[in-house]
Each structure stands twice: as structure tokens, then as C-alpha cells.
C-alpha atoms as a PDB file:
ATOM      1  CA  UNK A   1      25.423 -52.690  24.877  1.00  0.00           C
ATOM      2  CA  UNK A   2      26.582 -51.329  21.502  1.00  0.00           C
ATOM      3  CA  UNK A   3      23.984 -54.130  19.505  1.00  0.00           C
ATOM      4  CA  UNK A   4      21.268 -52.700  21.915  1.00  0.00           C
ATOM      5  CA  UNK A   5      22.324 -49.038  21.773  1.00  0.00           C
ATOM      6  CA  UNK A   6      22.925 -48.578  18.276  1.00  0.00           C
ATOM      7  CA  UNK A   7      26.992 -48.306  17.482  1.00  0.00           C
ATOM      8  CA  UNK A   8      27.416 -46.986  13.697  1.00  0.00           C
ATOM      9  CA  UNK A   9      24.614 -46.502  11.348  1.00  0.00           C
ATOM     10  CA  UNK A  10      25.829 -49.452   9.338  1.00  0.00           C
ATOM     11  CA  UNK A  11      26.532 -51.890  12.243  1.00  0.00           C
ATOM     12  CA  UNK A  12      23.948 -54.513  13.100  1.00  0.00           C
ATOM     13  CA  UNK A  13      21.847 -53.255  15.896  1.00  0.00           C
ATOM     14  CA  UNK A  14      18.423 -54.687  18.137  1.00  0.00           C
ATOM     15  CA  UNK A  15      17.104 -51.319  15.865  1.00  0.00           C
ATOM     16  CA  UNK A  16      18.404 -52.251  12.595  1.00  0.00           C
ATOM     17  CA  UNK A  17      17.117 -55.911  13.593  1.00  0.00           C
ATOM     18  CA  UNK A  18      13.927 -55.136  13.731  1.00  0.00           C
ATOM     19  CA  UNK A  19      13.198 -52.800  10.997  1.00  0.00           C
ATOM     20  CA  UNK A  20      14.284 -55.401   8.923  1.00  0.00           C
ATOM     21  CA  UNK A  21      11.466 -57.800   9.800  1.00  0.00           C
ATOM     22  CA  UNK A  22       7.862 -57.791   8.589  1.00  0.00           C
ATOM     23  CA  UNK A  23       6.800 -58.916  12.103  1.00  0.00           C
ATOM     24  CA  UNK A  24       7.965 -58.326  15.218  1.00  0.00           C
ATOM     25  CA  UNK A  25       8.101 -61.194  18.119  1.00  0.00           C
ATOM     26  CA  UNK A  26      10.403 -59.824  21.011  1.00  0.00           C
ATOM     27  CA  UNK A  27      11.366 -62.138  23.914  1.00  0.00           C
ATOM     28  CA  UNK A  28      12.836 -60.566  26.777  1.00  0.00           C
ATOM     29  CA  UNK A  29      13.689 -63.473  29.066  1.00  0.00           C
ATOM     30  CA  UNK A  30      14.430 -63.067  32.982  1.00  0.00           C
ATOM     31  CA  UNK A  31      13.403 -58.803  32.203  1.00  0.00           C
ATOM     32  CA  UNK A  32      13.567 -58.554  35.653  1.00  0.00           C
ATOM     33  CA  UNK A  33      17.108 -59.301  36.024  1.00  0.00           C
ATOM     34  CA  UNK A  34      18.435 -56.528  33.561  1.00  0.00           C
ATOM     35  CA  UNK A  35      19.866 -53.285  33.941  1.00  0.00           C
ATOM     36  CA  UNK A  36      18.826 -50.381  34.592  1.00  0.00           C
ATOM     37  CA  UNK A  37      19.755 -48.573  31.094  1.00  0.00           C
ATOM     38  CA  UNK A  38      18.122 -51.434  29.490  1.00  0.00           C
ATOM     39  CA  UNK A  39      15.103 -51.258  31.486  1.00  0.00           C
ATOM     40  CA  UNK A  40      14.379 -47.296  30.500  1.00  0.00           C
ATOM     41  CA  UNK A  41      15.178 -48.431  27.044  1.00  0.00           C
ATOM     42  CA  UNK A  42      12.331 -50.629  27.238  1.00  0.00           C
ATOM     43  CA  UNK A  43       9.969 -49.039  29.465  1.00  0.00           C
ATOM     44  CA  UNK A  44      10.405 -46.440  26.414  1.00  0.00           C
ATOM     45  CA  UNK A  45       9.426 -49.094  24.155  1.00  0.00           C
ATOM     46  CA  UNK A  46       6.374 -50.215  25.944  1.00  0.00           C
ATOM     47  CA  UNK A  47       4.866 -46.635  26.936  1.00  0.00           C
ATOM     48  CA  UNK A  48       5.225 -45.087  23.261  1.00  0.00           C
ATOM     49  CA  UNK A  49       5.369 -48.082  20.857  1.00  0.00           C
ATOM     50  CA  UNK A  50       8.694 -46.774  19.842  1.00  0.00           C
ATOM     51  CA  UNK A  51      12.183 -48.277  20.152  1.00  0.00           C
ATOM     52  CA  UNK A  52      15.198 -45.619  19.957  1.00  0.00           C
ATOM     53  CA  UNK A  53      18.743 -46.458  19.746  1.00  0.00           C
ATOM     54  CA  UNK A  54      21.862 -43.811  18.499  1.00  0.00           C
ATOM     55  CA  UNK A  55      20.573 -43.903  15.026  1.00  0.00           C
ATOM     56  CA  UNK A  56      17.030 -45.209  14.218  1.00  0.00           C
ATOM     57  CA  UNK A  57      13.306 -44.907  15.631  1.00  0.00           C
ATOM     58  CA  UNK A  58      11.322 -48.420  15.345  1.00  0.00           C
ATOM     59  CA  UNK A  59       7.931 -48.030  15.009  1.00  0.00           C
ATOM     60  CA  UNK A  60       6.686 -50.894  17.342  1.00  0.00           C
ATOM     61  CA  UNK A  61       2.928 -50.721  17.784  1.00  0.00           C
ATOM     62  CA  UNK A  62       2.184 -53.972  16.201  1.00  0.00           C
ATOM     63  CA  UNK A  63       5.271 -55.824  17.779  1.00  0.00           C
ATOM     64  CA  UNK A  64       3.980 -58.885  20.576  1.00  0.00           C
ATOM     65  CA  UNK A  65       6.386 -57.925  23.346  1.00  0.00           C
ATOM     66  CA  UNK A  66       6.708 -60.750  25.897  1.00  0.00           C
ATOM     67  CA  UNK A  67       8.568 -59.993  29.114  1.00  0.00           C
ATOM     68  CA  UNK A  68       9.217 -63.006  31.398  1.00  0.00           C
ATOM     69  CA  UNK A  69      10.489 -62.930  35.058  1.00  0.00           C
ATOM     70  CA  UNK A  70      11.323 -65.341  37.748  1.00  0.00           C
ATOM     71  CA  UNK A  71       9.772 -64.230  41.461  1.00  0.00           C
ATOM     72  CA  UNK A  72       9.997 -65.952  44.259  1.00  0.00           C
ATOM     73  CA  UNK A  73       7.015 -66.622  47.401  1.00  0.00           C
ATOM     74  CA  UNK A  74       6.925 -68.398  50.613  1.00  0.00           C
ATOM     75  CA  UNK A  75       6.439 -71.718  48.502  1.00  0.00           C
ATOM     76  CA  UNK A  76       9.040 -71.083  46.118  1.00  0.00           C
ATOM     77  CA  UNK A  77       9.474 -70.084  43.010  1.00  0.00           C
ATOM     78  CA  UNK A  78       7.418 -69.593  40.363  1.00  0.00           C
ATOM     79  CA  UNK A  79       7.608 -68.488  36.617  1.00  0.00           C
ATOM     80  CA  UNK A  80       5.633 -65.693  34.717  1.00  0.00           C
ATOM     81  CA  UNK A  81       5.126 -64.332  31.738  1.00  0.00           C
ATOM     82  CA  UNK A  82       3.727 -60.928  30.366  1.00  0.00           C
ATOM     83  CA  UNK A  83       2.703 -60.330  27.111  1.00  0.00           C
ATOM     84  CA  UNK A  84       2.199 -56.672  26.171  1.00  0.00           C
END
């Protein structure tokens, strides 16, 4: 949780991470599977366009955010994907 959270200022973080890159391709695999911190992290993330952690504020408007979940029906189960 500390990588996702933010630990230090100088640790490597998901924060750090991505202010580091030009472009900004985030897969969140199984999202529906997660925590619940780590889904008001992101629901954070996909209302404002801005990723928080303990000691930086990503700017994230121009990010492709891709959530993908496993759900089941009567037939089985089935794989989707979201892109936001």
C-alpha cells in the first residue's frame, strides 16, 4: 500500500511513477476485486482527473485509464473492459 499511497517523498511511488512519464497508460486489471481504500483512491482519480497520494498531486486528464473486471451470468463468465 505504501507504493500506492505515497511512503517518503523520495521513495518510488504509483505518484512519482507517473509524473515521470510523458504519457500515461494505466491498467487496472480485475478493478473489481480491490479494496476498498484503493477503490476511493481511484474513484478520486476518475471523477477529478487527479491522482493524490501522501506527497504529490498527478494531473491525469490526458491519462487512458482502463479498468477491467471479471462478472459472472447465468451462462458463465464473461470478461470486460472499460476504458475511461
Amino acid at each position: 500500500m505504501d507504493y500506492l499511497f505515497g511512503e517518503t517523498h523520495n521513495a518510488k511511488s504509483c505518484a512519482l511513477g507517473l509524473l515521470e512519464r510523458e504519457i500515461n497508460i494505466i491498467l487496472l486489471d480485475e478493478f473489481d476485486k480491490t479494496f476498498d481504500t484503493v477503490y476511493s483512491a481511484f474513484y478520486q482519480m476518475f471523477d477529478e482527473g487527479i491522482f493524490k497520494d501522501r506527497n504529490f498531486n498527478v494531473n491525469l486528464e490526458d491519462a487512458i485509464i482502463i479498468c477491467t473486471s471479471n462478472y459472472s451470468n447465468k451462462n458463465g463468465y464473461h470478461w470486460s473492459a472499460s476504458v475511461l
